[in-house]
PDB file of N, CA and C in Angstrom:
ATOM      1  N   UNK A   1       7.225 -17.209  -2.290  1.00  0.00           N
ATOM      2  CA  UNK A   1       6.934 -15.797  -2.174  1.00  0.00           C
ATOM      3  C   UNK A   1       7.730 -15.016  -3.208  1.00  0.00           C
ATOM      4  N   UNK A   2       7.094 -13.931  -3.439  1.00  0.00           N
ATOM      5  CA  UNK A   2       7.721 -12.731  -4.418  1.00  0.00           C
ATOM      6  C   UNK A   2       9.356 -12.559  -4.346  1.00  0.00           C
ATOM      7  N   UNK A   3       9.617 -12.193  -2.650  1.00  0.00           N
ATOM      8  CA  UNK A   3      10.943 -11.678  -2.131  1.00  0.00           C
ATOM      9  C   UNK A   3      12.013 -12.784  -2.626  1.00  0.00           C
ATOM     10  N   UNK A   4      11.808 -14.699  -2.302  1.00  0.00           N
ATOM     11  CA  UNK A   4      12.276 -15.368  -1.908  1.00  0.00           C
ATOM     12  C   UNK A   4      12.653 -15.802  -3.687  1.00  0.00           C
ATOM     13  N   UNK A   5      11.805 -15.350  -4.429  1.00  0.00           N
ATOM     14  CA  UNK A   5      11.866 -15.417  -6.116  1.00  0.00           C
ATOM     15  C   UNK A   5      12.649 -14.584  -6.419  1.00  0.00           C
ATOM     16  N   UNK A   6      13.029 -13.673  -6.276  1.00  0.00           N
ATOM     17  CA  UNK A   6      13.424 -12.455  -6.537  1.00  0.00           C
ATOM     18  C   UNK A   6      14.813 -12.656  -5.931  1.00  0.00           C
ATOM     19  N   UNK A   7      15.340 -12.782  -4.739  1.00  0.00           N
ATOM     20  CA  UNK A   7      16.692 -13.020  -3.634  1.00  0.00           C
ATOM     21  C   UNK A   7      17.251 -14.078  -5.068  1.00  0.00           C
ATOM     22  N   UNK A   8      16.223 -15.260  -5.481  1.00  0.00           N
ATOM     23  CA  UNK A   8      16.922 -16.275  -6.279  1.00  0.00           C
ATOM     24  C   UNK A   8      17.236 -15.954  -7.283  1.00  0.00           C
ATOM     25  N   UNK A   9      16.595 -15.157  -7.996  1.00  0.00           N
ATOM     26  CA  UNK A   9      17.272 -14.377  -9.261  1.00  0.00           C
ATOM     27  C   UNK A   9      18.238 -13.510  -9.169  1.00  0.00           C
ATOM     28  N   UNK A  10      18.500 -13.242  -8.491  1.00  0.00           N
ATOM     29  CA  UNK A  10      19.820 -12.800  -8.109  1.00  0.00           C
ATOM     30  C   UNK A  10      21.287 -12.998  -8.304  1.00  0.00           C
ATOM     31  N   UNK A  11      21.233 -14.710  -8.171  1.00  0.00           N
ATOM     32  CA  UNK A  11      22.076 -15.793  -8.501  1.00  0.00           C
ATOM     33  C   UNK A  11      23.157 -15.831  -7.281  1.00  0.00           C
ATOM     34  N   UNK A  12      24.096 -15.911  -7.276  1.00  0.00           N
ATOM     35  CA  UNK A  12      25.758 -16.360  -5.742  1.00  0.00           C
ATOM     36  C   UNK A  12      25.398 -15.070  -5.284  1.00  0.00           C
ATOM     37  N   UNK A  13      25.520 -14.301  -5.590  1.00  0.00           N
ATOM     38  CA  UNK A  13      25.221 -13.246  -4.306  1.00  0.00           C
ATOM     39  C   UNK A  13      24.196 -12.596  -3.824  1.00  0.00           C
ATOM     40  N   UNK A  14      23.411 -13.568  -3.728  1.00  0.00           N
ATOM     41  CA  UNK A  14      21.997 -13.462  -3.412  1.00  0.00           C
ATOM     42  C   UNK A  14      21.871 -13.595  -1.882  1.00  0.00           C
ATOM     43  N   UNK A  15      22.507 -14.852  -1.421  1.00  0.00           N
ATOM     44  CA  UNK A  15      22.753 -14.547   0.443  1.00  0.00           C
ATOM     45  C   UNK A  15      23.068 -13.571   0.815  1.00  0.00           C
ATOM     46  N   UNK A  16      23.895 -12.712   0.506  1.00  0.00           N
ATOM     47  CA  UNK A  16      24.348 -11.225   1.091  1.00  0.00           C
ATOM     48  C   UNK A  16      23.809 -10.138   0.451  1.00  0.00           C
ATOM     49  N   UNK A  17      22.498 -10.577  -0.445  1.00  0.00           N
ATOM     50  CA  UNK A  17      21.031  -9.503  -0.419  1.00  0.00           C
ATOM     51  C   UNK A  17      19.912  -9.766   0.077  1.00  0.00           C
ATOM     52  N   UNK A  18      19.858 -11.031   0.851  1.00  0.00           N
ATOM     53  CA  UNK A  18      18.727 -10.919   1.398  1.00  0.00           C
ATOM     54  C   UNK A  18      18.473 -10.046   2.427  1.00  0.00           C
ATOM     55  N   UNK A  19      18.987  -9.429   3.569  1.00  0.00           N
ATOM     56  CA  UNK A  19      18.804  -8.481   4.336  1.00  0.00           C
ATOM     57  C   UNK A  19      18.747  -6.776   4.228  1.00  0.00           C
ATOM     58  N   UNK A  20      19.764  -6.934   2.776  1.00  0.00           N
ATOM     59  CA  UNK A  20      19.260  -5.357   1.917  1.00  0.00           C
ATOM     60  C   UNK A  20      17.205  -5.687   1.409  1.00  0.00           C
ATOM     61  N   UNK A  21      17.294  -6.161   0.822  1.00  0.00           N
ATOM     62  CA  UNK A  21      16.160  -6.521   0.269  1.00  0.00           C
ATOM     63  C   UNK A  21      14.883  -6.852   1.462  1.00  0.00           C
ATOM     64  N   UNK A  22      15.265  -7.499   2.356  1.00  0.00           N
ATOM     65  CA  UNK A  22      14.147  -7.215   3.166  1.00  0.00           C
ATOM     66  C   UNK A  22      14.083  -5.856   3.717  1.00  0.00           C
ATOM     67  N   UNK A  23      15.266  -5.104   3.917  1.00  0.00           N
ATOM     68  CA  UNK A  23      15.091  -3.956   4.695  1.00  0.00           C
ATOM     69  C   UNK A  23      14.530  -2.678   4.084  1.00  0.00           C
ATOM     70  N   UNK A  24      14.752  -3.016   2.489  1.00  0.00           N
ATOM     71  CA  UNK A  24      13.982  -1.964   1.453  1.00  0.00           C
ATOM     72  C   UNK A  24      12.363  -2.181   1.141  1.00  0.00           C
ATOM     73  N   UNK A  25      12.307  -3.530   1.649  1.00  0.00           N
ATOM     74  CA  UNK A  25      10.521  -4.202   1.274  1.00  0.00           C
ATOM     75  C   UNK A  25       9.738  -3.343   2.724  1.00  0.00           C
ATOM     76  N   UNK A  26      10.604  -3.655   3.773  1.00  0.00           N
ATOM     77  CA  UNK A  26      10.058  -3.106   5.299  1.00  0.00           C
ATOM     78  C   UNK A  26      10.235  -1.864   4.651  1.00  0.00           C
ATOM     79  N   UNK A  27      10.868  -1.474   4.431  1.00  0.00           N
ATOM     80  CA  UNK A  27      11.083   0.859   4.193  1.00  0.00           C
ATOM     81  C   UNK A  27       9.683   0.673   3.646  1.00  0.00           C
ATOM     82  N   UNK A  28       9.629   0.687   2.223  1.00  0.00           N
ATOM     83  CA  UNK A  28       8.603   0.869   1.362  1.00  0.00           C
ATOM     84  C   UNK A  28       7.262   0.679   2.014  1.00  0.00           C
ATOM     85  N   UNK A  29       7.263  -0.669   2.328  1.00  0.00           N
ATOM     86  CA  UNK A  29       5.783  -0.678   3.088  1.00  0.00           C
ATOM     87  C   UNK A  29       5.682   0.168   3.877  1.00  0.00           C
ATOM     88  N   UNK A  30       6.150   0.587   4.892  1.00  0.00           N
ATOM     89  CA  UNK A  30       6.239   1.798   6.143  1.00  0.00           C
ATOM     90  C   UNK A  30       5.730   3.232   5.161  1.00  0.00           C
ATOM     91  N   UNK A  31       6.747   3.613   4.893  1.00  0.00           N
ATOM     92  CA  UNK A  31       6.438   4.355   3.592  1.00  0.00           C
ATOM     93  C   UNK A  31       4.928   4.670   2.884  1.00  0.00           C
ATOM     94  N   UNK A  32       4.663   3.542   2.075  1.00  0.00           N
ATOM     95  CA  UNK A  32       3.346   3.383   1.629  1.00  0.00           C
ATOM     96  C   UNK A  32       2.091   3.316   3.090  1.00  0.00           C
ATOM     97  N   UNK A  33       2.378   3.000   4.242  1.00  0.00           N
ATOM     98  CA  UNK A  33       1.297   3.117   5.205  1.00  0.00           C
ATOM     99  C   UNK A  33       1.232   4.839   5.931  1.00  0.00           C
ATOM    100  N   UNK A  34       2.264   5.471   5.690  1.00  0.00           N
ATOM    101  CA  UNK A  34       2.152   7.111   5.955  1.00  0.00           C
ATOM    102  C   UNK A  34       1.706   7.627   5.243  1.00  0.00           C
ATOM    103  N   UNK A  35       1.999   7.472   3.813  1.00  0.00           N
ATOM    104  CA  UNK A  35       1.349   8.264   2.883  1.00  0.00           C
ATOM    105  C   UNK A  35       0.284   8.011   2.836  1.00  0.00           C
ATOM    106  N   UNK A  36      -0.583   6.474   2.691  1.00  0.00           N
ATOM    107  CA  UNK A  36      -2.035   6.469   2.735  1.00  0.00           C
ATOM    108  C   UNK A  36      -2.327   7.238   4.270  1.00  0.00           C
ATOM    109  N   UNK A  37      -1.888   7.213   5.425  1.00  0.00           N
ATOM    110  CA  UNK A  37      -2.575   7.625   6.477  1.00  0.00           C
ATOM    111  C   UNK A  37      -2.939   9.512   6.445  1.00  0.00           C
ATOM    112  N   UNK A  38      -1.664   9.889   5.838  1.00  0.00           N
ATOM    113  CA  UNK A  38      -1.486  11.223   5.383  1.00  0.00           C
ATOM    114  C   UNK A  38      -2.441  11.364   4.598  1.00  0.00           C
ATOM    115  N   UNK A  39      -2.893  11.222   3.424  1.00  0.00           N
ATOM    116  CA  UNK A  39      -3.858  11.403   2.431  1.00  0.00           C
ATOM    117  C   UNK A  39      -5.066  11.654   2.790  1.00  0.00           C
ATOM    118  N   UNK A  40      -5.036   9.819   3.210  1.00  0.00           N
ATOM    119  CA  UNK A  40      -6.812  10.168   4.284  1.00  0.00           C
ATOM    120  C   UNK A  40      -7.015  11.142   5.039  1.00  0.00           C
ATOM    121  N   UNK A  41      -6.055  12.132   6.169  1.00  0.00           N
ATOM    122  CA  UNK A  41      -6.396  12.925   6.729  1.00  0.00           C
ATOM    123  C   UNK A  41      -7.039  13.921   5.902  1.00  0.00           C
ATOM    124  N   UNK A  42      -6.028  14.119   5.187  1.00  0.00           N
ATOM    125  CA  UNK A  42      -6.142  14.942   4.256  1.00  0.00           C
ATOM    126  C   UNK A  42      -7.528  15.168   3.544  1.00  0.00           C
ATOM    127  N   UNK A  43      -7.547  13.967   2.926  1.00  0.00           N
ATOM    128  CA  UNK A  43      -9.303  14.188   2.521  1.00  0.00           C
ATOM    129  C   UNK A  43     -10.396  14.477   3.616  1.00  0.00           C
ATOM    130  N   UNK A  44     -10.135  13.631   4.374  1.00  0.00           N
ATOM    131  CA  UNK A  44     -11.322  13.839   5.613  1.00  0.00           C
ATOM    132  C   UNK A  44     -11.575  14.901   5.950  1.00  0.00           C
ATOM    133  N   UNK A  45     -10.263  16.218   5.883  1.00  0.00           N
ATOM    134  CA  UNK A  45     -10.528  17.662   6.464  1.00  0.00           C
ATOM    135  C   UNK A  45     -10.741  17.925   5.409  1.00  0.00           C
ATOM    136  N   UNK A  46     -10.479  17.761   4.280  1.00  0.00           N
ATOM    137  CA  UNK A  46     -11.261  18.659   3.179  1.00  0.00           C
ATOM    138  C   UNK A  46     -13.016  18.407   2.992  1.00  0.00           C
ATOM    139  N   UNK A  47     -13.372  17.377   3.650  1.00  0.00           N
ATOM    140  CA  UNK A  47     -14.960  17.453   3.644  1.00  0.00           C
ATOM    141  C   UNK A  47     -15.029  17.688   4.982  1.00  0.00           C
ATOM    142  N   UNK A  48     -14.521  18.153   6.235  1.00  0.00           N
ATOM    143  CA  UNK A  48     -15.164  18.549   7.029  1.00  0.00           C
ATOM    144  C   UNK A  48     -15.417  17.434   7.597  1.00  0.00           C
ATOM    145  N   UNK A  49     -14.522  16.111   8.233  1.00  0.00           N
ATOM    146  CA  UNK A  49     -14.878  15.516   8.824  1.00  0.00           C
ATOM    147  C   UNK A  49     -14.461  15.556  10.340  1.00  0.00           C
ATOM    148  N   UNK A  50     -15.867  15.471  10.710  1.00  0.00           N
ATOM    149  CA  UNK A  50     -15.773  15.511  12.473  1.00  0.00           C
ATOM    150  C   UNK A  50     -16.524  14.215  13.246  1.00  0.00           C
ATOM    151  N   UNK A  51     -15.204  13.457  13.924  1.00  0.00           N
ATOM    152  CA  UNK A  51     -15.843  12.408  14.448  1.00  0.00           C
ATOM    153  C   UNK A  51     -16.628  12.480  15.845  1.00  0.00           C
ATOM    154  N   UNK A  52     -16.977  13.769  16.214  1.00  0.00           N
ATOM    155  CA  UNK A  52     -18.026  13.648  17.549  1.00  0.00           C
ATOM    156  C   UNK A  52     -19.277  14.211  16.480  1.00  0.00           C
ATOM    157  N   UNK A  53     -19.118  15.329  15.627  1.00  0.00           N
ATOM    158  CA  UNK A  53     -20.134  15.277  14.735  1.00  0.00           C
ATOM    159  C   UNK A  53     -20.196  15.440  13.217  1.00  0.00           C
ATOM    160  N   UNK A  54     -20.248  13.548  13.036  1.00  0.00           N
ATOM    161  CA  UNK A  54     -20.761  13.800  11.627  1.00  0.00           C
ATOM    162  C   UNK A  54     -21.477  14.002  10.480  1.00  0.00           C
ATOM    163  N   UNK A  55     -21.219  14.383   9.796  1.00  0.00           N
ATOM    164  CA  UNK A  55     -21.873  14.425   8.607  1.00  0.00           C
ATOM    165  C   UNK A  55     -21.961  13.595   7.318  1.00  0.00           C
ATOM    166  N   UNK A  56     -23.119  13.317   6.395  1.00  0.00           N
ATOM    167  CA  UNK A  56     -23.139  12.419   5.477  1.00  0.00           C
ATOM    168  C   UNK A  56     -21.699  12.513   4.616  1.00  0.00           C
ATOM    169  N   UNK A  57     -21.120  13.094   4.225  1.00  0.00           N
ATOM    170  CA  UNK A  57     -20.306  13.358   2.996  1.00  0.00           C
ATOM    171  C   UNK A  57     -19.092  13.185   4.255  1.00  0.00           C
ATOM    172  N   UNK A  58     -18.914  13.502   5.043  1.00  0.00           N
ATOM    173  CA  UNK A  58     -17.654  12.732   5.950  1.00  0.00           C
ATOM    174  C   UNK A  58     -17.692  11.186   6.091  1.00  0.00           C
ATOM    175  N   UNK A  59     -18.905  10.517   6.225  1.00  0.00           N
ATOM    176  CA  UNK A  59     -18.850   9.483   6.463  1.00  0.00           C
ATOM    177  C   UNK A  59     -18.815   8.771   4.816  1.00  0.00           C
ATOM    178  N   UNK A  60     -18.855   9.155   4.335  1.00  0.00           N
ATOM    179  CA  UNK A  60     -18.882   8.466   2.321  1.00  0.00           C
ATOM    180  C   UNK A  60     -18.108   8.562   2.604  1.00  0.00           C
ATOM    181  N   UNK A  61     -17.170   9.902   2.943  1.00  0.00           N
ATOM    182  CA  UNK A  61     -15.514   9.543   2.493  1.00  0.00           C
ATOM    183  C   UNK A  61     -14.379   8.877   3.179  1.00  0.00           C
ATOM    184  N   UNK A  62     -14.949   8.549   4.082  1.00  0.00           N
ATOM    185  CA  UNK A  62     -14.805   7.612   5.434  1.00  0.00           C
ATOM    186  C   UNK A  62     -14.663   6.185   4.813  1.00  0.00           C
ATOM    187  N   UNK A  63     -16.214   5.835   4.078  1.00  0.00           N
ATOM    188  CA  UNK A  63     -16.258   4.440   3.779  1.00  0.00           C
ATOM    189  C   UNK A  63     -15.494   4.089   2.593  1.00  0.00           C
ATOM    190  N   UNK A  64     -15.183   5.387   1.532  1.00  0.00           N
ATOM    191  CA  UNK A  64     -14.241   4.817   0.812  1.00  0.00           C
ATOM    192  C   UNK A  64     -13.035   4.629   1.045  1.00  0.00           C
ATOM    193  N   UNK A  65     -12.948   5.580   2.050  1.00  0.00           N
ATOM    194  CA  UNK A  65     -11.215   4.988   1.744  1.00  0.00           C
ATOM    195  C   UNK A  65     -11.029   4.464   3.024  1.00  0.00           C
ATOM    196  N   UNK A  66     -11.668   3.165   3.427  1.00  0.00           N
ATOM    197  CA  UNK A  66     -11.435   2.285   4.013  1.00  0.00           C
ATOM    198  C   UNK A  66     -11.858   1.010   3.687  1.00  0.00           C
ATOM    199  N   UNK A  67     -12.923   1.190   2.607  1.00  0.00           N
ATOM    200  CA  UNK A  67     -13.523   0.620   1.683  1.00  0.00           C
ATOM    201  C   UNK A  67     -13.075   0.214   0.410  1.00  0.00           C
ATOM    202  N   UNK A  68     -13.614   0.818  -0.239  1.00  0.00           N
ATOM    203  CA  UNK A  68     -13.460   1.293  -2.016  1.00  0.00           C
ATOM    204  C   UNK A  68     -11.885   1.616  -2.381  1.00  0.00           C
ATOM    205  N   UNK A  69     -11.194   2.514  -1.888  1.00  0.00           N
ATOM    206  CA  UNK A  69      -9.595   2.574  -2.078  1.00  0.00           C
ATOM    207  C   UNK A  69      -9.072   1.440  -1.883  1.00  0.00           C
ATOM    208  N   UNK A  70      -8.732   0.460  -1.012  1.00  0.00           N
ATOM    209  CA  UNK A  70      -8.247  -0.307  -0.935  1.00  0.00           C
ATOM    210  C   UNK A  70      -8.151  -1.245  -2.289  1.00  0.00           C
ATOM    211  N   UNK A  71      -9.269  -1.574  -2.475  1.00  0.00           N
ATOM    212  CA  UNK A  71      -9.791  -2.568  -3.171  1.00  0.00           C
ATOM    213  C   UNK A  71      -9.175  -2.036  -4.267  1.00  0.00           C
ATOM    214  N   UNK A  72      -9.228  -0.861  -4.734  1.00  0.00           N
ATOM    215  CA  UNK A  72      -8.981  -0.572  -6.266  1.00  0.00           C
ATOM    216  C   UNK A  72      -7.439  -0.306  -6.414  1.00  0.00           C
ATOM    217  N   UNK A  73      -6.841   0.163  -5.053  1.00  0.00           N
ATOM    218  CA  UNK A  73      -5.355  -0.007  -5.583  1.00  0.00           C
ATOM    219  C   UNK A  73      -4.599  -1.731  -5.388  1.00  0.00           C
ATOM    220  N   UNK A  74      -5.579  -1.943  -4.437  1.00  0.00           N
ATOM    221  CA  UNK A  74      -4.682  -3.963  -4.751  1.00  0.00           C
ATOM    222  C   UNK A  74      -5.319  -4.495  -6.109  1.00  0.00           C
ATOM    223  N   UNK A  75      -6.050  -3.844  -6.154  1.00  0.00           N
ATOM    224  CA  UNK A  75      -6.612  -4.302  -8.251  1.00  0.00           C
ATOM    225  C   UNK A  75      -5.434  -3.610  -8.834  1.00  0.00           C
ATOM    226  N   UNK A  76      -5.234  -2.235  -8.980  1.00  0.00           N
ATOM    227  CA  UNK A  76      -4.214  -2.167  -9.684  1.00  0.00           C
ATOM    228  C   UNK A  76      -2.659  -2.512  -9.520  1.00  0.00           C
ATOM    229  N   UNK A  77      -2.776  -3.021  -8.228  1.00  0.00           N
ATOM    230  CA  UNK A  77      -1.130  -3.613  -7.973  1.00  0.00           C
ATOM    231  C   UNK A  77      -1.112  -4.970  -8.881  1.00  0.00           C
ATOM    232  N   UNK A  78      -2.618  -5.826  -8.657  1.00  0.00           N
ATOM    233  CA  UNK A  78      -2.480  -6.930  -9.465  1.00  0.00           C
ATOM    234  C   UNK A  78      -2.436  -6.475 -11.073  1.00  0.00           C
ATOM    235  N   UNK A  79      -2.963  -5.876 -11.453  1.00  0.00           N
ATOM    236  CA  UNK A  79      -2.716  -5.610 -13.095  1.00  0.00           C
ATOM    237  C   UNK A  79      -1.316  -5.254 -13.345  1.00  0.00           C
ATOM    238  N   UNK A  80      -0.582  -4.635 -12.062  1.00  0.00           N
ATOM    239  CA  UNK A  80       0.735  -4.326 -12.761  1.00  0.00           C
ATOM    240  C   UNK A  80       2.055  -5.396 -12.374  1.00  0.00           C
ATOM    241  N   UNK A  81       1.545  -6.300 -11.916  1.00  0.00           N
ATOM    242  CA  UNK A  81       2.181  -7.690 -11.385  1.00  0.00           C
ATOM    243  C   UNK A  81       1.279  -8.974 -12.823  1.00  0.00           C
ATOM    244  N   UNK A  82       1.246  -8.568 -13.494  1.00  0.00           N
ATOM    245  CA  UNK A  82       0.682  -9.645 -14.409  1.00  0.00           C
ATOM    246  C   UNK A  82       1.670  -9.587 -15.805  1.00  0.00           C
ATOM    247  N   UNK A  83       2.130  -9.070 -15.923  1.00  0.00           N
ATOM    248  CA  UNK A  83       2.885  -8.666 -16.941  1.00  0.00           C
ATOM    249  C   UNK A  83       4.450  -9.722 -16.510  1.00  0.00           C
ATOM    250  N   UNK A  84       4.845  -9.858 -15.216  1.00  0.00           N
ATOM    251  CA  UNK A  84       5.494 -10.573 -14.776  1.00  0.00           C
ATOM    252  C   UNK A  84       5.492 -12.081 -14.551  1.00  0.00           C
ATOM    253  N   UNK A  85       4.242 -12.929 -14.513  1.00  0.00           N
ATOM    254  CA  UNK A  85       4.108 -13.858 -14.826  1.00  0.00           C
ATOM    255  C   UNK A  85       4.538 -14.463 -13.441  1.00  0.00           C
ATOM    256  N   UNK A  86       4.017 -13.599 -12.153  1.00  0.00           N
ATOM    257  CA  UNK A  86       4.976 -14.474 -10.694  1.00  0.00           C
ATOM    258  C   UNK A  86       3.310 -14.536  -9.797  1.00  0.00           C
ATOM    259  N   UNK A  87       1.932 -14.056 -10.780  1.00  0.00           N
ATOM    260  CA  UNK A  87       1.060 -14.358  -9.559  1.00  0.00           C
ATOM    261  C   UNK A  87      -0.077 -15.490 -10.346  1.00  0.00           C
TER     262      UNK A  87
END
């Protein structure tokens, strides 16, 4: 794994970063799952989305970004993890 590559590059004091380092990987992800949840709201009320009644252009923006977003930011996580030579 990424983390367990990374702890090793580290070199001797790498045992007494593994628990910083997991605890900054857990932040971040947490982190990154509010802000996408935040966003989406965000868009959804800007088209007027109502889930007892919707509308076409609520539900597009529905399917992308549960859809289509995803996909295109783990594409660009992989383009910016290639330069590194670890996938």
């Amino acid at each position: 794994s990424i983390q367990n590559d990374t702890v090793h590059e580290l070199g001797e004091n790498s045992e007494h970063m593994t628990g910083m380092l997991f605890s900054i990987w857990t932040t971040v992800t947490k982190l990154a799952f509010a802000v996408a949840i935040g966003l989406s709201f965000i868009l959804l009320e800007l088209v007027s989305f109502d889930a007892n009644n919707p509308n076409e252009t609520g539900l597009l923006m529905l399917a992308l970004l549960y859809g289509l977003f995803p996909v295109v930011f783990k594409g660009l996580a992989i383009v910016m993890m290639l330069p590194t030579k670890r996938i």
